[in-house]
Protein backbone atom coordinates (compact mmCIF):
# COMPACT_ATOMS: atom_id res chain seq x y z
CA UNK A 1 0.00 0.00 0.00
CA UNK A 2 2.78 2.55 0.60
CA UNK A 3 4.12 1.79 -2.72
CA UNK A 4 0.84 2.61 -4.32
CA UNK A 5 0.37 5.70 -1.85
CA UNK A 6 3.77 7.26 -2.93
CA UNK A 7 3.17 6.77 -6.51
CA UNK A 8 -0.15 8.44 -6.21
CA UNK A 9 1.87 11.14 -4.19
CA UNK A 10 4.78 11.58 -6.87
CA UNK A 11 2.27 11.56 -10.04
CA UNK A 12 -0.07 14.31 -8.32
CA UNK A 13 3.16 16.47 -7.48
CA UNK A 14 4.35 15.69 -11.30
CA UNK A 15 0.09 16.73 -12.31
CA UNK A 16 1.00 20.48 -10.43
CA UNK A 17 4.01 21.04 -11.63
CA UNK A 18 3.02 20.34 -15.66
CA UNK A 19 -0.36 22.08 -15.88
CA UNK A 20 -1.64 23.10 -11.65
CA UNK A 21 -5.11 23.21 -10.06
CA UNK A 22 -8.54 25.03 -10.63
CA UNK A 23 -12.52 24.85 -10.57
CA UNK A 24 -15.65 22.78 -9.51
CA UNK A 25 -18.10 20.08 -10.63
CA UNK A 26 -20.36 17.35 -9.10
CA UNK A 27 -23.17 14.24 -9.85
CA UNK A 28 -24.00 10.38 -8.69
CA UNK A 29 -23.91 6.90 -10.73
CA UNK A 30 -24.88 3.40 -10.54
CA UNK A 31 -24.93 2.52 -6.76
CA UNK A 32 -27.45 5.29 -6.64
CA UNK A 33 -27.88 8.85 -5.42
CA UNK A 34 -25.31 10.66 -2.86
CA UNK A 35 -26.65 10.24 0.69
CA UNK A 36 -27.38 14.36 1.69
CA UNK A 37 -25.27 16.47 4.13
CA UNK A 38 -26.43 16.83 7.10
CA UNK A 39 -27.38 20.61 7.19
CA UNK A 40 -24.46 22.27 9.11
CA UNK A 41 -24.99 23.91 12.43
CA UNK A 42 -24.89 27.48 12.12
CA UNK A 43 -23.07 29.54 14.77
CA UNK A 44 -24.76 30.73 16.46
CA UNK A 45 -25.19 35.08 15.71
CA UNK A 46 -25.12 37.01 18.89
CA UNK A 47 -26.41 40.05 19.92
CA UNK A 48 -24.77 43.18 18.97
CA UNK A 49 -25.08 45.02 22.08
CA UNK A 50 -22.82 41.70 23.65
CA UNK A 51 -20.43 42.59 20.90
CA UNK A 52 -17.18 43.91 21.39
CA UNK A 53 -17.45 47.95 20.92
CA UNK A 54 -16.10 49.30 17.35
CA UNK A 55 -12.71 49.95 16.75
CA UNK A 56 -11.80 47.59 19.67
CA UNK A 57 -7.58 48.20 18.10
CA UNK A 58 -5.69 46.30 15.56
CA UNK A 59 -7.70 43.37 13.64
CA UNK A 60 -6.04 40.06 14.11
CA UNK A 61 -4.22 38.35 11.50
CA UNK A 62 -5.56 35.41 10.16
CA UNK A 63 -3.59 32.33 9.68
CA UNK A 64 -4.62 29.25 6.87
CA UNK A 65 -5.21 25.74 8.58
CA UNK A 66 -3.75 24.75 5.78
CA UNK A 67 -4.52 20.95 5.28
CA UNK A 68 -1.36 18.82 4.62
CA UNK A 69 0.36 19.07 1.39
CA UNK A 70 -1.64 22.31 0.52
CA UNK A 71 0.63 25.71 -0.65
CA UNK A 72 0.50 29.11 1.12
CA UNK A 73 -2.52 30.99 -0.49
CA UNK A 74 -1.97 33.61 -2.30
CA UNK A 75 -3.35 37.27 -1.12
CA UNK A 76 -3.77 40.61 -2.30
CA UNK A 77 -1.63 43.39 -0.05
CA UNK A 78 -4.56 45.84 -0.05
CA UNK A 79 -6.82 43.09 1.25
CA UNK A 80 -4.50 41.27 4.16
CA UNK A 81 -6.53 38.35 6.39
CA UNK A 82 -8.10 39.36 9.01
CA UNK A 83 -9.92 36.95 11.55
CA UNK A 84 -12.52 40.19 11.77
CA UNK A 85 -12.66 40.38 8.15
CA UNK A 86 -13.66 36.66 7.39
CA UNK A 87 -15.97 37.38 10.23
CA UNK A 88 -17.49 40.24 8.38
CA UNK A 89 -17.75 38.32 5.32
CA UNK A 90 -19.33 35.23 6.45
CA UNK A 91 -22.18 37.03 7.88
CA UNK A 92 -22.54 39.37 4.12
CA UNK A 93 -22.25 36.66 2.26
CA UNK A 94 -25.57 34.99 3.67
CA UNK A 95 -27.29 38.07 4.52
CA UNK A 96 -30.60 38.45 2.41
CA UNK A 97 -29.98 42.09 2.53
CA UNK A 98 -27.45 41.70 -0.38
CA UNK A 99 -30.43 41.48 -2.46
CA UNK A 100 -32.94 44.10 -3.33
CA UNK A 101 -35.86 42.06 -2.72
CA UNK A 102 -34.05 40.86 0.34
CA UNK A 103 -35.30 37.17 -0.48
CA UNK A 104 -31.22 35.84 -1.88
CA UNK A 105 -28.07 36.22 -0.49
CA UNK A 106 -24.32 34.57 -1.61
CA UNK A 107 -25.05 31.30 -0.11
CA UNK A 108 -28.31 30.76 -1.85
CA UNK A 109 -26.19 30.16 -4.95
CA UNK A 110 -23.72 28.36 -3.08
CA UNK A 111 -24.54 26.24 -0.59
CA UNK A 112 -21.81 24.46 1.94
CA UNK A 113 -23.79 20.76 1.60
CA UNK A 114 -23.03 20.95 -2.00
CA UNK A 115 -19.59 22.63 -1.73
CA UNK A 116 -20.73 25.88 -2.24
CA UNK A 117 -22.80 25.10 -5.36
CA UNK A 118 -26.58 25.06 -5.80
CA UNK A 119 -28.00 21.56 -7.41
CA UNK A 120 -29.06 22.99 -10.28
CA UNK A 121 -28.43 22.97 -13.81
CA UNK A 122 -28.67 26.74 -14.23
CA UNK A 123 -28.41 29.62 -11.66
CA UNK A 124 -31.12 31.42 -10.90
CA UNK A 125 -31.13 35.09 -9.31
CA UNK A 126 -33.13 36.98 -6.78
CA UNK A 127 -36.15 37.86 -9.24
CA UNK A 128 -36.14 34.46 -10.73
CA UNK A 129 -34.67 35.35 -13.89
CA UNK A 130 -32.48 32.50 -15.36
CA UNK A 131 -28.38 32.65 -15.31
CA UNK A 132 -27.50 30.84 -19.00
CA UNK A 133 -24.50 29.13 -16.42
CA UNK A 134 -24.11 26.64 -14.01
CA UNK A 135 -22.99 28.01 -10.43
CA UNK A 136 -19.42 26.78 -10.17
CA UNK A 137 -18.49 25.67 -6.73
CA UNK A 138 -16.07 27.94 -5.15
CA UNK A 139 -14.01 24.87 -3.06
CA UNK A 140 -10.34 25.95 -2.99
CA UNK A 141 -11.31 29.15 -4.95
CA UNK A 142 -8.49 30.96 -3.33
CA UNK A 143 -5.88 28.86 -5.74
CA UNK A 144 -8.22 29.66 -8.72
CA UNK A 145 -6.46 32.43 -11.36
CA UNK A 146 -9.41 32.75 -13.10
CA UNK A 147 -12.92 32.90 -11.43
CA UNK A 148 -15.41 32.17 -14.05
CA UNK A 149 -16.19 29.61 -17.08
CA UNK A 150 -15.52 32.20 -19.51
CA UNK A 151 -14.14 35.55 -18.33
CA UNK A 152 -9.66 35.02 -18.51
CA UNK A 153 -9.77 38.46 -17.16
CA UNK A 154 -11.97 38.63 -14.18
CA UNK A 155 -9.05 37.37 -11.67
CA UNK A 156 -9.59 39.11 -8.18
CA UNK A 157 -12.62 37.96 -5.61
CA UNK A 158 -12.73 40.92 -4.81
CA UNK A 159 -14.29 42.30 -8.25
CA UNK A 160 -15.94 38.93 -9.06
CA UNK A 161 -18.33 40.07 -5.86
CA UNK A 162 -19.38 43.48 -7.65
CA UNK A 163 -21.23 41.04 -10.67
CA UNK A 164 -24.42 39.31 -8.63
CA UNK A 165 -24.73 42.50 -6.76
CA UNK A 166 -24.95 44.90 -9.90
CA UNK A 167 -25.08 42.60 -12.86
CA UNK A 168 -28.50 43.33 -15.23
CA UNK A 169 -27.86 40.29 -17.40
CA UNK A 170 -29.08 38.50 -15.99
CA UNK A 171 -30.31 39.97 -13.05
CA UNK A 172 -28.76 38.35 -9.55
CA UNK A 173 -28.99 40.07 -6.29
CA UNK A 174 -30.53 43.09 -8.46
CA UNK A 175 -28.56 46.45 -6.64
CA UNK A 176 -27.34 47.83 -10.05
CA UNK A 177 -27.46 51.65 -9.74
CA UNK A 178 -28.69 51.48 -6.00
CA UNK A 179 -25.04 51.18 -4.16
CA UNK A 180 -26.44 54.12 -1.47
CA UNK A 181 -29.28 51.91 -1.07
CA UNK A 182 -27.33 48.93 -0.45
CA UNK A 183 -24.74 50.48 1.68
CA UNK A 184 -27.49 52.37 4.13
CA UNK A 185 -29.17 48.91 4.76
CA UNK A 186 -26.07 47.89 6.18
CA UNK A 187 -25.46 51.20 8.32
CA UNK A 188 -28.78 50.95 10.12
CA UNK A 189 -27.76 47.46 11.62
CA UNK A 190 -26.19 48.04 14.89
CA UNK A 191 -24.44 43.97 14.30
CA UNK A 192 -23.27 45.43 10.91
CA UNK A 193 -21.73 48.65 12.37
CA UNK A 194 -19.95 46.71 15.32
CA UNK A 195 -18.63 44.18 12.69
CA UNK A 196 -17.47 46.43 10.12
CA UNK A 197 -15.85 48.22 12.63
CA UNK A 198 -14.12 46.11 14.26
CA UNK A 199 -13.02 44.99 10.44
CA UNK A 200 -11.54 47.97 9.63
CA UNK A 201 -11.05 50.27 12.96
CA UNK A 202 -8.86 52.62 11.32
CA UNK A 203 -11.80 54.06 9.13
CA UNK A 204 -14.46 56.77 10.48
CA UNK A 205 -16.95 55.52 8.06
CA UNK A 206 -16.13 51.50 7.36
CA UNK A 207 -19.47 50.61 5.72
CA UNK A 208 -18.39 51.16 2.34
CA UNK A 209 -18.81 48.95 -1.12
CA UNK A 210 -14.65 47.98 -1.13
CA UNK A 211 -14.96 47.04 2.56
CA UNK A 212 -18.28 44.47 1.50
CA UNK A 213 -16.17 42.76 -1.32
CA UNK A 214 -12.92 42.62 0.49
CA UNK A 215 -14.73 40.87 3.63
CA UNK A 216 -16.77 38.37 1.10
CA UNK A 217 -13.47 37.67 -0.41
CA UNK A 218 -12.07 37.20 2.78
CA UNK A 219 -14.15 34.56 3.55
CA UNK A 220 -14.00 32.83 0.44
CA UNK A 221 -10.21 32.37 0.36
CA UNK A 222 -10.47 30.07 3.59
CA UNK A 223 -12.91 28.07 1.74
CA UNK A 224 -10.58 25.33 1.35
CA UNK A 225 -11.04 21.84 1.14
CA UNK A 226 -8.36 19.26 1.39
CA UNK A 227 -9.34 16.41 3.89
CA UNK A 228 -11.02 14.30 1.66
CA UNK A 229 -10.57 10.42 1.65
CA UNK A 230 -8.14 10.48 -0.78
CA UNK A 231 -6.32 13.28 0.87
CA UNK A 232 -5.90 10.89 3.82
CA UNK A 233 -4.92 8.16 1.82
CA UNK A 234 -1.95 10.05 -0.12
CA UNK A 235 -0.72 13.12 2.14
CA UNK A 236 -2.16 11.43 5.78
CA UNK A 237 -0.67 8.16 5.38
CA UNK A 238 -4.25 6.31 6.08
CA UNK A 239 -3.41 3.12 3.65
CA UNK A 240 -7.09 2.37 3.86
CA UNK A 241 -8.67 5.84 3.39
CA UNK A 242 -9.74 4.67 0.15
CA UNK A 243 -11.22 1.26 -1.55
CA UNK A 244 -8.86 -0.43 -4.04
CA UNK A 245 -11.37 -0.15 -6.72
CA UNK A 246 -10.82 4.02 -6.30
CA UNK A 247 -7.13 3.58 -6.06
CA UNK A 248 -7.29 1.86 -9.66
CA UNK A 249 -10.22 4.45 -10.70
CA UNK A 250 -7.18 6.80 -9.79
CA UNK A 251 -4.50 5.26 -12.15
CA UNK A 252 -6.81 4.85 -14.57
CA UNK A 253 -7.87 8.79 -14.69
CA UNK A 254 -3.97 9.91 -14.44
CA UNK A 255 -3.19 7.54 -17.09
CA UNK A 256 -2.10 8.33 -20.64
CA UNK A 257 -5.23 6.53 -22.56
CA UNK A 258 -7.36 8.77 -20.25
CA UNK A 259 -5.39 11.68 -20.44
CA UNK A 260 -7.85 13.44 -17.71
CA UNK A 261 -5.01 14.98 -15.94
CA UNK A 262 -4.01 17.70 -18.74
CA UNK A 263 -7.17 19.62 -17.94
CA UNK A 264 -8.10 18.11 -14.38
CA UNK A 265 -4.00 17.87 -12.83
CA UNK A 266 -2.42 18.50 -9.59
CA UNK A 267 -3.62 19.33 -6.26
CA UNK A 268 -6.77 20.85 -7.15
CA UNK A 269 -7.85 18.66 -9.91
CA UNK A 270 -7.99 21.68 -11.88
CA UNK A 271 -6.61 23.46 -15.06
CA UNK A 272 -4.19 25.84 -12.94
CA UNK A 273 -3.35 26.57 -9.68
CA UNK A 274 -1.96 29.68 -8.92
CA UNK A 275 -0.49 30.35 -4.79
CA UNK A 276 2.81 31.90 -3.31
CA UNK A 277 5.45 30.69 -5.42
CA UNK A 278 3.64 30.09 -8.40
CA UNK A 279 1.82 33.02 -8.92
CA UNK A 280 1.26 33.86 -12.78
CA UNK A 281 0.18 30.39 -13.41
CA UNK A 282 -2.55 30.74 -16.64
CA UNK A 283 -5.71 29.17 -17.37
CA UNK A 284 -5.76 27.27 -20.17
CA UNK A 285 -9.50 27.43 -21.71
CA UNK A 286 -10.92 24.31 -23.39
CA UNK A 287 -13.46 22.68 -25.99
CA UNK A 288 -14.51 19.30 -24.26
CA UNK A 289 -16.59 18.99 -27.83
CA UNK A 290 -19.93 19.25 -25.64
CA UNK A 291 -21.11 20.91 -28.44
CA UNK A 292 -20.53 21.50 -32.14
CA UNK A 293 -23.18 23.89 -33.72
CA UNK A 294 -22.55 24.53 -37.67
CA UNK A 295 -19.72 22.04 -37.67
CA UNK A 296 -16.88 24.97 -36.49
CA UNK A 297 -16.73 24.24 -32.89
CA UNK A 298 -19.20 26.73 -31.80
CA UNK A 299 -20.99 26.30 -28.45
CA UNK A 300 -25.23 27.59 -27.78
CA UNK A 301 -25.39 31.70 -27.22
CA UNK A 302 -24.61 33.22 -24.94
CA UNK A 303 -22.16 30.40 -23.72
CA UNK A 304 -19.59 31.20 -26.67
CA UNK A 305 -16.98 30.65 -24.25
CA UNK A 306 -13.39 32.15 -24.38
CA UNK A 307 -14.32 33.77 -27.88
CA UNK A 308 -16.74 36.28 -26.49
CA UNK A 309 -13.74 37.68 -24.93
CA UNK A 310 -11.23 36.96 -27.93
CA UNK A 311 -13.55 36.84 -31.03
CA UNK A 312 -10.87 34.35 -32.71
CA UNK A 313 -13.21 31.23 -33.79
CA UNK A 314 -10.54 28.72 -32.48
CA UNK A 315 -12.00 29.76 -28.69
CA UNK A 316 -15.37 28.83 -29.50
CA UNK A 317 -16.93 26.97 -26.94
CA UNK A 318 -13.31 26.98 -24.95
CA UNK A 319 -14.50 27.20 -20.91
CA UNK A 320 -12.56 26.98 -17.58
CA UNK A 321 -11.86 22.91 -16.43
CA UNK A 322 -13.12 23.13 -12.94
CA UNK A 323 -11.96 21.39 -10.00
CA UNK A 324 -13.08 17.97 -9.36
CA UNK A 325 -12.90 18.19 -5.81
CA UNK A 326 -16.48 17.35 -4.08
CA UNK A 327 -17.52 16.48 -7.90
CA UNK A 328 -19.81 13.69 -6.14
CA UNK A 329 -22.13 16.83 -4.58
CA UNK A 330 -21.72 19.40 -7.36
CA UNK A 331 -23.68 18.05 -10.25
CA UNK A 332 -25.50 18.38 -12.78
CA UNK A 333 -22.33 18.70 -14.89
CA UNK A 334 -20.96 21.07 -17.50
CA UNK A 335 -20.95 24.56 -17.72
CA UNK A 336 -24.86 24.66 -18.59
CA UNK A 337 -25.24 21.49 -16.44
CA UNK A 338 -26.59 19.47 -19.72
CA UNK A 339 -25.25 16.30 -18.10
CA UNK A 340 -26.62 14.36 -15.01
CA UNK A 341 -24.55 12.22 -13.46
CA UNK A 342 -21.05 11.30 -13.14
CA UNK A 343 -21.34 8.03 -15.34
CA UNK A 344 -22.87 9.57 -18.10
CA UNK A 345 -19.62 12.48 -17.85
CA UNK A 346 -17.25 9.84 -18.37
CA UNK A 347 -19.29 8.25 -21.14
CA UNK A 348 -19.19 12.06 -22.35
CA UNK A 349 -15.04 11.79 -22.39
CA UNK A 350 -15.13 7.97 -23.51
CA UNK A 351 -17.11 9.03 -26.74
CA UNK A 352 -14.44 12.01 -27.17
CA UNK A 353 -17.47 14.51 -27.68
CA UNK A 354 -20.99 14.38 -27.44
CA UNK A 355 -23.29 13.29 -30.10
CA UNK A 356 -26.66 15.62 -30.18
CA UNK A 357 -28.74 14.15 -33.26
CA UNK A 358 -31.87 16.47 -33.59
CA UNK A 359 -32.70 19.93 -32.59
CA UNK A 360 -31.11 23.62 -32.55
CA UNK A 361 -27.71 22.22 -30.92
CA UNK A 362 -27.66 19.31 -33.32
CA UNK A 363 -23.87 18.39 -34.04
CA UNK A 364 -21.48 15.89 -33.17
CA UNK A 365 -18.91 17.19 -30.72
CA UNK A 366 -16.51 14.39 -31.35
CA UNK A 367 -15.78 16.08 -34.79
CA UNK A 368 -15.13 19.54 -33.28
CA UNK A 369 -12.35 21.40 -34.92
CA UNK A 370 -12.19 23.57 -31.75
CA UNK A 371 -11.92 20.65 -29.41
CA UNK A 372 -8.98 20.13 -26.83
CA UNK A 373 -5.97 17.70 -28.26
CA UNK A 374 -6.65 16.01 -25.34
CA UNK A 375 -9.95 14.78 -26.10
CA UNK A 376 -9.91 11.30 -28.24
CA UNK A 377 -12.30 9.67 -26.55
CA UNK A 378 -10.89 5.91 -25.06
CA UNK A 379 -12.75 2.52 -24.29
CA UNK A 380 -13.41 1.84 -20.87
CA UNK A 381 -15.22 -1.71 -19.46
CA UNK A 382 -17.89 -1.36 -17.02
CA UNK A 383 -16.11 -1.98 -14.27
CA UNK A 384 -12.86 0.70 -15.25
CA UNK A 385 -15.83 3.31 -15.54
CA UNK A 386 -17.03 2.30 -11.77
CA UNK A 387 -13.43 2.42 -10.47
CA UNK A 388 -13.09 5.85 -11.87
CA UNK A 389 -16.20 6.73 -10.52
CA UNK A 390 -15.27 5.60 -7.03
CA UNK A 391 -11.90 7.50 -7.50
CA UNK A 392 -14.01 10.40 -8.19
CA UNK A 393 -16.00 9.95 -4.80
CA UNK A 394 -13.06 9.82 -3.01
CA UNK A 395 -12.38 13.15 -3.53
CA UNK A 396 -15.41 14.26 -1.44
CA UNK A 397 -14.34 16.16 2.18
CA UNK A 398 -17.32 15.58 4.36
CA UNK A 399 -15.94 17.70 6.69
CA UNK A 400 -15.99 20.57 4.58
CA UNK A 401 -19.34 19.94 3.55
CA UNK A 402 -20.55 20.45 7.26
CA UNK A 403 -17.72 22.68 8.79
CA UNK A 404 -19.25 25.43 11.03
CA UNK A 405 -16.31 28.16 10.42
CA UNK A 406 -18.47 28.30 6.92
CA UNK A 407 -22.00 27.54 8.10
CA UNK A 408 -24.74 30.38 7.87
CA UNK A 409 -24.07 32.96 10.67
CA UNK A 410 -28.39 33.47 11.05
CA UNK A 411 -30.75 31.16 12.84
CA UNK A 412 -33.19 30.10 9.76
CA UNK A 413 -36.62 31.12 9.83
């Protein structure tokens, strides 16, 4: 077993040093549906006269629990860690106020039992109008360099927060040209004034739009997950974290007729991973041939994928490979989460592009001139696809699924 554990170790440090970490992803298969989370406890809010007073002095550095084998994170010097600014942001990002209708907040869309995605195929915002993309879980999104499944250039948490509170297309948390109103909400809660004060202590007025964002961010960079079964297996030393049957799923998905680690490598079972050391790592879009519409590689509007933002027809359809961590919880699948479950994804790959014969998106994505090199489609047996499966399952941290330090801050109604 320690033979097998090492190798594991050596090809996954091999995986981050060739192509890194990156996104999110999620789904079930033959043995049947994933059992549910239980619904973590929140902690509990208290009352803000019980509070500390504002500006109680300096705000105390926060340090990563870092889970073994995982880099320092990387974060921005005008935004440092603060154990009060996490604070902050765990309460804004699932306060209901964030919306105008005051009926959605951050964690609606992304919701800790699924690893901070929502179950369903397409997001859907405060006013019930219809995101055209999948809510990507945000596990390990502080090692992300890229935030989105299309945007290369939207790079900082801190501005990815500004698009569900003021983005009109669609529609999210609907604030877009009401920033005073959205700010005064906040400045006529006495728990908001004691915690954005202690936040930033330094500042006469701290309720302010770059305060929000830099506490949401906050709390999203310690969003990390890294305790799953297989992490105990190959950075714990727990021989018999995992089943053997994952353990082969495992060599199978790293091996060279699979070729699922070029877009799914390293720690974070990602496209890229970018952290202190290794901080300019790119994201290298890709065409999984999910789609080819007129025979040139072109994906459904408005999901053009890297060539809205390029207009070169070779980026057609060319998204962001997300992480697979907690894929077991995270489904359905894809950017526009057009596939179920986990078995039929890695029938998806085992094709080498998906075959749609009727209808608008008609097209066989196997033939797509846009599609990644690494996408040639393989034979698998029924049992390889289970193994892989399992291997995929292994990858779920149950303890991040339920850990209070990201629960919801309010009792529920």
């Amino acid at each position: 077993m320690r033979f097998v554990r090492t190798f594991l170790a050596v090809a996954l440090s091999t995986a981050v040093a060739a192509c890194g970490g990156g996104g999110g992803g999620g789904g079930d298969s033959a043995p049947g549906p994933v059992d549910p989370e239980p619904t973590p406890t929140p902690a509990e809010t208290p009352d803000p006269t019980a509070l500390p007073p504002v500006n109680p002095g300096e705000p105390t550095a926060y340090e990563f629990d870092l889970p073994p084998g995982f880099p320092q994170p990387l974060v921005p010097e005008d935004n440092p860690m603060t154990v009060e600014g996490v604070e902050l942001g765990r309460h804004l990002f699932y306060e209901r106020r964030l919306s105008l209708n005051e009926t959605q907040s951050c964690g609606d869309c992304h919701q800790q039992a699924l690893a901070f995605s929502d179950g369903l195929a397409l997001a859907e915002g405060s006013t019930g109008e219809i995101h055209p993309r999948n809510s990507p879980s945000l596990t390990n999104v502080v090692y992300n360099p890229t935030l989105t499944w299309m945007n290369p250039l939207l790079q900082l948490l801190e501005n990815q927060a500004l698009t569900p509170i003021f983005g009109e297309n669609p529609v999210e948390l609907g604030f877009s040209g009401k920033e005073d109103e959205l700010l005064e909400r906040l400045r006529s809660e006495a728990l908001y004034q004691v915690l954005f004060g202690n936040a930033y202590p330094d500042e006469d007025a701290p309720i302010t739009l770059d305060n929000l964002t830099s506490a949401i961010a906050s709390f999203q960079r310690t969003m990390i997950s890294g305790n799953s079964a297989f992490d105990k297996f190959v950075y714990q030393g727990q021989d018999d974290a995992i089943s053997e049957e994952a353990k082969r799923g495992f060599l199978l998905f790293d091996s060279e007729t699979l070729e699922c680690n070029h877009c799914h490598g390293g720690l974070n079972f990602a496209s890229s991973l970018t952290h202190e050391g290794n901080p300019n790592d790119p994201t290298p879009f890709e065409n999984n041939g999910l789609y080819n519409l007129g025979e040139d590689g072109a994906y459904p509007f408005p999901n053009s994928g890297l060539y809205e933002f390029t207009e070169n027809v070779r980026d057609f359809g060319r998204m962001k490979p997300p992480t697979l961590r907690n894929i077991e919880v995270t489904g359905p699948y894809m950017h526009d989460g057009s596939i179920e479950t986990l078995e039929d994804v890695v029938r998806h790959y085992e094709r080498g592009g998906r075959l749609i014969t009727e209808g608008p998106n008609a097209g066989d994505g196997r033939d797509s001139p846009n599609k990644s090199q690494f996408l040639t489609g393989f034979p698998l047996t029924d049992t390889q696809r289970a193994e892989v499966i399992a291997f995929f399952r292994s990858l779920t941290d149950h303890e991040f699924l339920s850990d209070p330090r990201f629960a919801n801050p309010f009792p529920e109604d």
